[in-house]
Protein backbone atom coordinates (compact mmCIF):
# COMPACT_ATOMS: atom_id res chain seq x y z
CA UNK A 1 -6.61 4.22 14.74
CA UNK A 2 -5.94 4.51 18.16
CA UNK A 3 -5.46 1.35 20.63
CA UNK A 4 -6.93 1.90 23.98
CA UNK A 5 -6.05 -0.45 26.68
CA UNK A 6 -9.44 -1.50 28.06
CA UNK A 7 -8.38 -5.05 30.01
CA UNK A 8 -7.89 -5.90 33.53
CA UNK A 9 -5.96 -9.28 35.11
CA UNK A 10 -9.02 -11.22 36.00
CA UNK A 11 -8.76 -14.45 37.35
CA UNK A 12 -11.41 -17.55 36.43
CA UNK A 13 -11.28 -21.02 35.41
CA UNK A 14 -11.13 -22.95 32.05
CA UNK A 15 -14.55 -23.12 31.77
CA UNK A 16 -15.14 -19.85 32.54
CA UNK A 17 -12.85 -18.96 29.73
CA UNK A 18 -13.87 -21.26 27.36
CA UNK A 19 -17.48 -19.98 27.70
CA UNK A 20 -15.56 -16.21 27.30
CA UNK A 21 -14.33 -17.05 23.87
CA UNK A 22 -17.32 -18.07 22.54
CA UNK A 23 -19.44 -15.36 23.43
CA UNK A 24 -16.58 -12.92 22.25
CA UNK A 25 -16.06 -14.97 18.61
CA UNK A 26 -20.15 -15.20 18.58
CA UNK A 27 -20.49 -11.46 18.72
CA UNK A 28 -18.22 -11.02 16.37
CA UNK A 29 -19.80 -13.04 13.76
CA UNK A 30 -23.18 -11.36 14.49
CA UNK A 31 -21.77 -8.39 14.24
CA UNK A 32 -19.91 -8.90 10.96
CA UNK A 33 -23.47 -10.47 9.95
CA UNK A 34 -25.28 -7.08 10.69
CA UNK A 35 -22.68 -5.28 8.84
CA UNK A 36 -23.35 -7.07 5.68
CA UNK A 37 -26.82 -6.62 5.75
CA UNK A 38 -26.78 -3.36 6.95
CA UNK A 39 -24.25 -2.49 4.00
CA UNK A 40 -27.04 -4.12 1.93
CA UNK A 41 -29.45 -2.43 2.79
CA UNK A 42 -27.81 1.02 2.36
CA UNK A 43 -26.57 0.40 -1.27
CA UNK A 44 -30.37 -0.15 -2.23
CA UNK A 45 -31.82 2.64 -0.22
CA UNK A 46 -29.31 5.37 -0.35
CA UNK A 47 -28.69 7.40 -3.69
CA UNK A 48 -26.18 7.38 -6.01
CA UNK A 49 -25.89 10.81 -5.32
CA UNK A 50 -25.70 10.91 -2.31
CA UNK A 51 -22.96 8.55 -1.82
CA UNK A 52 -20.77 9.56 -4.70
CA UNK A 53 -21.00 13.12 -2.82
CA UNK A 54 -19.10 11.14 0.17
CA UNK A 55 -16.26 11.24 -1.92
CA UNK A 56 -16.97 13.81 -4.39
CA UNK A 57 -15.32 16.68 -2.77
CA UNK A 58 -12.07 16.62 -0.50
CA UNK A 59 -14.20 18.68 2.51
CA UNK A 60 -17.24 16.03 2.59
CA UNK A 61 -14.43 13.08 2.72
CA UNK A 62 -12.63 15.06 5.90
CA UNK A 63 -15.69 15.60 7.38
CA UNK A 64 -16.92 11.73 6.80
CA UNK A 65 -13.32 10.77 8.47
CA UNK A 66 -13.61 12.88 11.35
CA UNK A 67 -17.29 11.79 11.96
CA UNK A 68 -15.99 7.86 12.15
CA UNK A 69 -13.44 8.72 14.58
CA UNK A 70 -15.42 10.35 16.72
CA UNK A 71 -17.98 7.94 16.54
CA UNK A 72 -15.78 5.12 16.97
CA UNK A 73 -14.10 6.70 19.98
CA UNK A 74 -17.47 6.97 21.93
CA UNK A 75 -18.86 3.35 20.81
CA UNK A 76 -15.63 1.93 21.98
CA UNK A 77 -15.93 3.51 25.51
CA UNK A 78 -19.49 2.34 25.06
CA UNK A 79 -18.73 -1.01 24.59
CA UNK A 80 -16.10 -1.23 27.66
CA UNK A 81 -18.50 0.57 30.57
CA UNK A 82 -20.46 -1.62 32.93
CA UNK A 83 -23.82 -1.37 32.05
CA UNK A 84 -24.66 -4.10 29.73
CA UNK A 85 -26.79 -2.05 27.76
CA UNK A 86 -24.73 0.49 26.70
CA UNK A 87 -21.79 -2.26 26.19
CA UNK A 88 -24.48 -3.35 23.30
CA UNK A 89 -25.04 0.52 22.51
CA UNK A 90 -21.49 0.83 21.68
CA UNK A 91 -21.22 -1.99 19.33
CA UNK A 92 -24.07 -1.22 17.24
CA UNK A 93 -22.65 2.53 17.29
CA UNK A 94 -19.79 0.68 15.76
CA UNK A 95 -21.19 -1.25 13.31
CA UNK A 96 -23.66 1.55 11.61
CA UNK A 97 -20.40 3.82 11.38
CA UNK A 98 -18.40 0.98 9.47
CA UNK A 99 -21.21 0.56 7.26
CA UNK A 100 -21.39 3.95 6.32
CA UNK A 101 -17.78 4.67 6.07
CA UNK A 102 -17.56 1.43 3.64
CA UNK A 103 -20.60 2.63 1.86
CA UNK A 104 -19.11 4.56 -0.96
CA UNK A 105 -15.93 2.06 -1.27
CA UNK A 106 -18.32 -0.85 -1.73
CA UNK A 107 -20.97 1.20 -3.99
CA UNK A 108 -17.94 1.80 -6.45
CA UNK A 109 -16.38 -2.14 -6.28
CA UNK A 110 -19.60 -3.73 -6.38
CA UNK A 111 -22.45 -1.60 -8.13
CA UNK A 112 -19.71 0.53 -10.58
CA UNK A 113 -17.07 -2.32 -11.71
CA UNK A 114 -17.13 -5.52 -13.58
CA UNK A 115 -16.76 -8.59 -11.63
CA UNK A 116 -17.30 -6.40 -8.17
CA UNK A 117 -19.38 -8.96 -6.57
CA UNK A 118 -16.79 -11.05 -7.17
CA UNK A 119 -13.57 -8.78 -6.12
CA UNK A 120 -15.77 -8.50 -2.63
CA UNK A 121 -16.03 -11.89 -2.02
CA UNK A 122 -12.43 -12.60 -3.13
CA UNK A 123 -11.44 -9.65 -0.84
CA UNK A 124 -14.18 -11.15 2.08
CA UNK A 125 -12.47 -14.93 2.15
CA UNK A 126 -9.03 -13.29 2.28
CA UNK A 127 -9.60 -11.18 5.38
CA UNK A 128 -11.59 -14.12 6.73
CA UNK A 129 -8.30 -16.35 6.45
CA UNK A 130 -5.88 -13.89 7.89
CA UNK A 131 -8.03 -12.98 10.57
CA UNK A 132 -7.90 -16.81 11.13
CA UNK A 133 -4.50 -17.87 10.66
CA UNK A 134 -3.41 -14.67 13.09
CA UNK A 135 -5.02 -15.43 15.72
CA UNK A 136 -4.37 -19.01 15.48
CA UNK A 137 -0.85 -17.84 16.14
CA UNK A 138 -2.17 -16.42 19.44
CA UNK A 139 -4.09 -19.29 20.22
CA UNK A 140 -1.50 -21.93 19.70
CA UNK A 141 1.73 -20.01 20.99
CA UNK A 142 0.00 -18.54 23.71
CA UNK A 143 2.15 -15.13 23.23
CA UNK A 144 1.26 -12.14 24.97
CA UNK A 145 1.50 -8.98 21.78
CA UNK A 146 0.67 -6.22 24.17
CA UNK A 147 4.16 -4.83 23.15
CA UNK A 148 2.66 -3.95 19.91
CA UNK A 149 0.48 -1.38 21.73
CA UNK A 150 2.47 1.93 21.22
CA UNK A 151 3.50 0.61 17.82
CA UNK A 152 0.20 0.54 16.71
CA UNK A 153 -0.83 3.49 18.20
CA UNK A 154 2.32 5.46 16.18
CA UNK A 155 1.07 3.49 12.99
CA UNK A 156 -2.63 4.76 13.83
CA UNK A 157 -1.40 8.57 14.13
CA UNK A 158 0.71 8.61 11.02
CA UNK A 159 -1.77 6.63 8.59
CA UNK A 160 -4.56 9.39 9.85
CA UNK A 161 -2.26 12.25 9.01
CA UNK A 162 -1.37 10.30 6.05
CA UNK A 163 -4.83 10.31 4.91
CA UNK A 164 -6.10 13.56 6.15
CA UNK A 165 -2.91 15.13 3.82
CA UNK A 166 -4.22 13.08 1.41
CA UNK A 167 -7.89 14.19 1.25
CA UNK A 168 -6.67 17.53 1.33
CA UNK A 169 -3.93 18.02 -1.10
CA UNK A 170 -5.41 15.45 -3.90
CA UNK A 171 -2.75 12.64 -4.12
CA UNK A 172 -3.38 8.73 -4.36
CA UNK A 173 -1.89 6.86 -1.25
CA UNK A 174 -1.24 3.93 -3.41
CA UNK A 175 -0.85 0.35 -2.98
CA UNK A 176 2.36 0.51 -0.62
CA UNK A 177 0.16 2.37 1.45
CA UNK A 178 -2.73 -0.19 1.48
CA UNK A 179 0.15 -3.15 2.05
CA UNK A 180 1.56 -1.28 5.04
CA UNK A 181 -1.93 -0.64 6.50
CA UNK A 182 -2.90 -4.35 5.81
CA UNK A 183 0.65 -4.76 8.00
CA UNK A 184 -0.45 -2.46 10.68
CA UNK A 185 -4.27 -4.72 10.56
CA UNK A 186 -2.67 -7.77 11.40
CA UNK A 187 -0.62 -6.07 14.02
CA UNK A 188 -3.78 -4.96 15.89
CA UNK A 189 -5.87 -8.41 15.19
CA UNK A 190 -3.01 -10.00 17.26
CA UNK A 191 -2.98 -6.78 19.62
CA UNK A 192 -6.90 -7.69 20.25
CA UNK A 193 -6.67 -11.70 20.45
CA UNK A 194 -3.74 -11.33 23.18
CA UNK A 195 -5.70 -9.30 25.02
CA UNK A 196 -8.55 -11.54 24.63
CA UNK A 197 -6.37 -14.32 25.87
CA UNK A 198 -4.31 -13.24 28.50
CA UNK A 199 -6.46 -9.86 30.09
CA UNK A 200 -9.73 -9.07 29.37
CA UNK A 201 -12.32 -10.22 32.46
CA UNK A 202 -15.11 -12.59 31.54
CA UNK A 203 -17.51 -10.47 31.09
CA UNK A 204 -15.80 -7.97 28.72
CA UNK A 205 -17.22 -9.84 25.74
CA UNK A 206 -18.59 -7.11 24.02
CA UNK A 207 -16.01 -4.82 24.39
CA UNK A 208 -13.41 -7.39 23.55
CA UNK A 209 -15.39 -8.40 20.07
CA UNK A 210 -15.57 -4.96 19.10
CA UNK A 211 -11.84 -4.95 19.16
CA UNK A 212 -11.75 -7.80 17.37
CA UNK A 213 -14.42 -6.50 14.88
CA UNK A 214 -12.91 -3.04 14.37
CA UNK A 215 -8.86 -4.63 13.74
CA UNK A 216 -11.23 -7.19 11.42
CA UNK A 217 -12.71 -4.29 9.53
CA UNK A 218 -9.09 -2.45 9.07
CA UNK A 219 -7.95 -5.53 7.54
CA UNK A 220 -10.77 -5.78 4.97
CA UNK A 221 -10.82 -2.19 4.15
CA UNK A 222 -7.40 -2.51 3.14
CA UNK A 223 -7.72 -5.43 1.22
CA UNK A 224 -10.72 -4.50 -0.91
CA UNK A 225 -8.18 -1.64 -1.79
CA UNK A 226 -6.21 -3.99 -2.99
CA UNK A 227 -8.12 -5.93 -4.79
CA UNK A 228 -9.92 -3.73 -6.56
CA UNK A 229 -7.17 -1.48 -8.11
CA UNK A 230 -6.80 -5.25 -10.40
């Protein structure tokens, strides 16, 4: 999980700003809306097989990994260029590749387990409320977290390797794994909402939702984990 530093000192008025936030926080709910019924969509459509062979063998996994990060690297430049169009390019990019790379984590919690629907929503409200309470904490103190930048970009580096040795040699992560990760989430969620405060220009709303929308995603990865080793 790499943090790239995509803002510039820009500066505008209150209103300006204002009208900034909300088209960054409304993008983000649309585009955690068309990742849930995307994600619908592809547990009815795609095969069992198919998806269970995401995860069946250690090579498919590495290859799914490396696909995502690839992926994600090019939607987020996407998102930050000029044209508006390929700003919008970029996020859905982003948003198809978190739907597949949650496909086979979701198939398993929700289709596979008893009470899944209900560990997902559980897991859903949760993220929703630390997503909210953190960058509250931006919001109110007014704090500038760009310090956290080569932290998280350590933390991003050693998870991957983490889970790259992982796929390869066979072993479970674990939970303390999944708690530090959930740590590392948070970290970038305020990471993104400083930035969303204090540098991005106002008209970096895409690029600053997918930010928000890809620190979001971390989070609830990390706590479905969680959740659904009950």
């Amino acid at each position: 999980m790499q943090q790239q530093d995509y803002s510039v000192q820009y500066p505008s008025t209150d209103i300006e700003r204002i009208d900034f936030y909300k088209k960054t926080y409304g993008h983000l709910a649309g585009s955690l809306l068309i990742f849930l019924i995307l994600e619908a969509l592809l547990l009815k459509l795609v095969p069992e097989s198919v998806i269970m062979a995401m995860v069946g063998t250690k090579f498919v996994w590495l290859f799914v990994i490396g696909g995502f990060w690839l992926v994600s690297m090019l939607a987020t430049n996407f998102a930050h260029a000029e044209d508006r169009n390929k700003q919008y390019l970029g996020l859905g990019l982003y948003i198809v590749i978190e739907a597949i790379i949650f496909m086979p984590l979701l198939y398993i919690i929700v289709e596979l387990s008893p009470g899944g629907i209900n560990t997902f929503n559980q897991a859903l409200i949760v993220t929703l409320a630390l997503f909210a309470g953190l960058s509250a904490i931006v919001f109110v103190t007014k704090k500038d977290f760009s310090f956290l930048r080569s932290a998280l970009i350590v933390a991003g580096f050693v998870s991957l390797g983490l889970i790259v040795a992982g796929a390869i040699f066979g072993f479970d992560l674990g939970l303390w794994f999944s708690a530090a990760m959930c740590l590392v989430a948070g970290g970038s969620i305020l990471y993104q909402t400083s930035n969303l405060l204090h540098n991005y220009r106002t008209d970096q709303y895409v690029g600053a939702a997918l930010g928000l929308f890809s620190s979001f995603m971390l989070l609830f990865w990390y706590i479905l984990r969680i959740f659904s080793r009950r």
